[in-house]
Protein backbone atom coordinates (compact mmCIF):
# COMPACT_ATOMS: atom_id res chain seq x y z
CA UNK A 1 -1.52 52.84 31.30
CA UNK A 2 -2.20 56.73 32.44
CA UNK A 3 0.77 58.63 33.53
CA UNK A 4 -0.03 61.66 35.32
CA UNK A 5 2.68 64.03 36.02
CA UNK A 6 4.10 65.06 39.30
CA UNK A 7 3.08 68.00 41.24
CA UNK A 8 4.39 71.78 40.58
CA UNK A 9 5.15 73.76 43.51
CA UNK A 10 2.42 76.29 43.17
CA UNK A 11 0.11 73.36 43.08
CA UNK A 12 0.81 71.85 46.50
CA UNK A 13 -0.27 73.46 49.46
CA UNK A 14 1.07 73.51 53.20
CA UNK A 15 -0.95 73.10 56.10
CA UNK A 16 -0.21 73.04 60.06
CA UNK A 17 -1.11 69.16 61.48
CA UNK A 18 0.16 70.20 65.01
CA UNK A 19 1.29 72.88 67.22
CA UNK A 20 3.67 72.34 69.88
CA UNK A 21 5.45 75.39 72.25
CA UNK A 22 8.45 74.02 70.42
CA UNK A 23 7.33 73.99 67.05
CA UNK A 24 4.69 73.18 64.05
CA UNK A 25 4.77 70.58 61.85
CA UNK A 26 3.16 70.67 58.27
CA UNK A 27 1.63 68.48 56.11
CA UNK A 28 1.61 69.00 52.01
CA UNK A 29 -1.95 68.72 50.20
CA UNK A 30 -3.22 69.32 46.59
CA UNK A 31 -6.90 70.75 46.28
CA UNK A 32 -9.56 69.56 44.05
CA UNK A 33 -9.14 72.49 41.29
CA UNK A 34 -5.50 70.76 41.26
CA UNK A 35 -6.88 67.51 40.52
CA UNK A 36 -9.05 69.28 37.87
CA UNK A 37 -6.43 70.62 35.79
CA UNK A 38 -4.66 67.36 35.46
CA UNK A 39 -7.40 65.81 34.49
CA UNK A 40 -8.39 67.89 32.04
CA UNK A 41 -4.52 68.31 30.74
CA UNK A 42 -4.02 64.62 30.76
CA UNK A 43 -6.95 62.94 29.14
CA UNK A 44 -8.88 65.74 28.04
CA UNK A 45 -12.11 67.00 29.99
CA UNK A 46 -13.97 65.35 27.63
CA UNK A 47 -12.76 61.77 28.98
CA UNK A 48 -13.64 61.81 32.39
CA UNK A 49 -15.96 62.60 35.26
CA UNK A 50 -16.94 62.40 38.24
CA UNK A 51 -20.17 61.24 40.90
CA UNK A 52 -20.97 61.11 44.19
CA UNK A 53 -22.95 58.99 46.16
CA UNK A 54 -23.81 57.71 49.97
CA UNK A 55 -23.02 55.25 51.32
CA UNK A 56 -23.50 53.67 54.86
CA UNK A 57 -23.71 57.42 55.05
CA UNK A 58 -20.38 58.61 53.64
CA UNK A 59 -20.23 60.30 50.86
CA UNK A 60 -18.04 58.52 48.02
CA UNK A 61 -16.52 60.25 45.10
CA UNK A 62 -16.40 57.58 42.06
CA UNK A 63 -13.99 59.16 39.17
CA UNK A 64 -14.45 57.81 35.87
CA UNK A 65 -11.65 57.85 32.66
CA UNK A 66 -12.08 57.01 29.08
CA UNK A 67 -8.98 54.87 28.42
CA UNK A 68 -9.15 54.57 24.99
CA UNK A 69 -9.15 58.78 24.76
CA UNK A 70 -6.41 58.12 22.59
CA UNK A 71 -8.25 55.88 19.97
CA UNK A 72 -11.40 56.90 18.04
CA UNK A 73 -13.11 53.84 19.34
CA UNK A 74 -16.28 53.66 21.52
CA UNK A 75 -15.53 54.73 25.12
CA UNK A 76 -13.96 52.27 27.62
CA UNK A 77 -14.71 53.69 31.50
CA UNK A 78 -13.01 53.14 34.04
CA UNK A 79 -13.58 53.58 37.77
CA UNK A 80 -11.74 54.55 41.00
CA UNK A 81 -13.71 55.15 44.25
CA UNK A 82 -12.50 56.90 47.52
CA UNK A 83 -15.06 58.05 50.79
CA UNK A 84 -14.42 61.74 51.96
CA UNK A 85 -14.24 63.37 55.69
CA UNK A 86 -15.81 66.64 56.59
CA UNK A 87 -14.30 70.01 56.29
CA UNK A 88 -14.32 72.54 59.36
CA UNK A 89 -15.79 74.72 57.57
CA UNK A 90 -18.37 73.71 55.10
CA UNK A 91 -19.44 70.12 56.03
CA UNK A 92 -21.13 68.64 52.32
CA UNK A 93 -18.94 70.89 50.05
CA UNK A 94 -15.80 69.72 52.38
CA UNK A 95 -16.71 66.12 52.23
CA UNK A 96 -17.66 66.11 48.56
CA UNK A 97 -14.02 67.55 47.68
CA UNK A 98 -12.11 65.41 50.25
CA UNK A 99 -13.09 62.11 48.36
CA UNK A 100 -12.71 63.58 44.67
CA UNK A 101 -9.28 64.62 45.91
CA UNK A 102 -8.71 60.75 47.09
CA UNK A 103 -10.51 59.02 44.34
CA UNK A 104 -7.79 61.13 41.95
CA UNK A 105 -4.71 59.81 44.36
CA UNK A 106 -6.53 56.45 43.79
CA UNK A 107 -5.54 57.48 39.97
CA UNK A 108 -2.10 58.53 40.83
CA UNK A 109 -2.44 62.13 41.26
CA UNK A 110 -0.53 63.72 43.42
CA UNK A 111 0.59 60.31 45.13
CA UNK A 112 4.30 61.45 45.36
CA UNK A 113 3.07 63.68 48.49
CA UNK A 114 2.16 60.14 50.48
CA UNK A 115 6.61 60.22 49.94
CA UNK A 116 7.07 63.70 51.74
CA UNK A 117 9.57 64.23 54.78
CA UNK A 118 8.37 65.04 58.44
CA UNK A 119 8.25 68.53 57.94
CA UNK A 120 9.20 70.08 61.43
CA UNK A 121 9.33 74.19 61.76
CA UNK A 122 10.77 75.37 65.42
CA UNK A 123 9.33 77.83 67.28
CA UNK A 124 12.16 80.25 65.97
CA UNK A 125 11.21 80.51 62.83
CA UNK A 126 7.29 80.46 63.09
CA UNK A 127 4.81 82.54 65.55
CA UNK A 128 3.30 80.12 68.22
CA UNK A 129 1.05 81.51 70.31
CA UNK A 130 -0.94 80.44 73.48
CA UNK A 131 -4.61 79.59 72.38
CA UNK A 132 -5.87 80.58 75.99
CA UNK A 133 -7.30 76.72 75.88
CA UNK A 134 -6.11 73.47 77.61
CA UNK A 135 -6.48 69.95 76.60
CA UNK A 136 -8.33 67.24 78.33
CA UNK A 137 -5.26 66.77 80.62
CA UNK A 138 -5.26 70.44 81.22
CA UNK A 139 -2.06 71.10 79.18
CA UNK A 140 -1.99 74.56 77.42
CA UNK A 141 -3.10 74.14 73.47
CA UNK A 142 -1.09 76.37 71.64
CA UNK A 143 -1.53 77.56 67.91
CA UNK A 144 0.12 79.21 64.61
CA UNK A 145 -1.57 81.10 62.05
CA UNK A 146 1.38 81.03 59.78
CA UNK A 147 0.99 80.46 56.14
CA UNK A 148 4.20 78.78 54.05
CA UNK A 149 4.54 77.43 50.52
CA UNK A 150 6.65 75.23 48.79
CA UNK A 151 9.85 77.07 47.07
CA UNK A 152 10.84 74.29 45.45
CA UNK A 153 10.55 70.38 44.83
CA UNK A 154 12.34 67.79 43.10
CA UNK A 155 11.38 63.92 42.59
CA UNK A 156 13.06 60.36 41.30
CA UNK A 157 10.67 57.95 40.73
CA UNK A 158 7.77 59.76 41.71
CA UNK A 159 9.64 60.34 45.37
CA UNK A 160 9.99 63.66 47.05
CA UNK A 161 14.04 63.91 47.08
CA UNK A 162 14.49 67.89 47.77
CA UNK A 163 12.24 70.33 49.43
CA UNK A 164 12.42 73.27 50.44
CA UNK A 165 9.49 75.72 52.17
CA UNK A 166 9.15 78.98 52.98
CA UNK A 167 7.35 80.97 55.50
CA UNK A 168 4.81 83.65 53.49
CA UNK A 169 5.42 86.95 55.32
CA UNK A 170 9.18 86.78 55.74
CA UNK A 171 10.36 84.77 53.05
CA UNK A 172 12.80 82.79 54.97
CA UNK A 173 13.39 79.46 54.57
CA UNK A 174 11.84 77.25 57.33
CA UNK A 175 12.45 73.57 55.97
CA UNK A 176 15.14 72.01 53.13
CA UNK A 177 15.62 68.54 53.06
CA UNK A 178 18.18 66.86 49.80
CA UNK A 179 18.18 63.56 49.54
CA UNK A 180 19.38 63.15 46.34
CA UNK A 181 22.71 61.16 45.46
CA UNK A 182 21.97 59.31 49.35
């Protein structure tokens, strides 16, 4: 059975999911070059890979590993699928990376993030600003530019037990959450 490790805290990302007057929340990510690495540190690059194809007009990412890359036997492939979504930015390149990146949870990396808190920020500790926008109910949209990362993580079991985040510019800590000994 593969064991890949838990996530570093340079590896995993933060990203806004909403803006509220009150507040932001985040969500934690891992990008493809993450996925990558472990790969390659794991099994060896040598013992896997990766296509793509369409389907029904999605584009699936199908990632393949050698399990017997410990064993100087023939090659024994194995495959895990996942569909991608669009990026905001490039569409196909977006896509493409968005279902490598969940055809390698579908492996087991990076699956402890699916265990991460509600990560709530208030507006105290974060710049919110008014967009200029309204929503279809004609409700100011707000927004944050903010950029944070993670200061530190710990994990039991492959569960997120202790995190803390930081905002980038001032260094302050914005979320902590310990659940150990609970």
């Amino acid at each position: 059975m593969l064991n890949f490790r838990t996530l570093t805290e340079p590896e995993i990302e933060c990203r806004i999911s909403t803006v509220k007057q009150n507040g932001i929340s985040l969500l934690l990510y891992k990008d493809a070059r993450c996925d990558m690495n472990i790969l390659d540190e794991t099994v060896g690059a040598e013992n896997w890979q990766r296509t793509h194809e369409l389907i029904n007009g999605n584009l699936f990412c199908n990632v393949g590993i050698n399990i017997n890359y410990k064993e100087n036997t023939s090659p024994v492939w194995v495959w895990k699928q996942d569909v991608g979504t669009e990026s905001y930015t490039e569409k196909e390149k977006g896509q493409a990376s968005d279902s490598f990146k969940r055809a390698c949870f579908n492996w087991g990396i990076g699956r402890e993030l699916y265990t991460a808190p509600f990560i709530w920020i208030p507006s105290n500790k974060c710049k919110i600003v008014d967009s200029g926008r309204k929503d279809s109910k004609g409700n100011k949209v707000f927004t944050c530019f903010d950029k944070f990362y993670i200061k530190q993580i710990l994990y039991e079991e492959k569960k997120i037990v202790a995190l803390a985040i930081k905002h980038y510019e001032t260094k302050e800590t914005v979320f902590i959450i310990d659940k150990r000994g609970k």
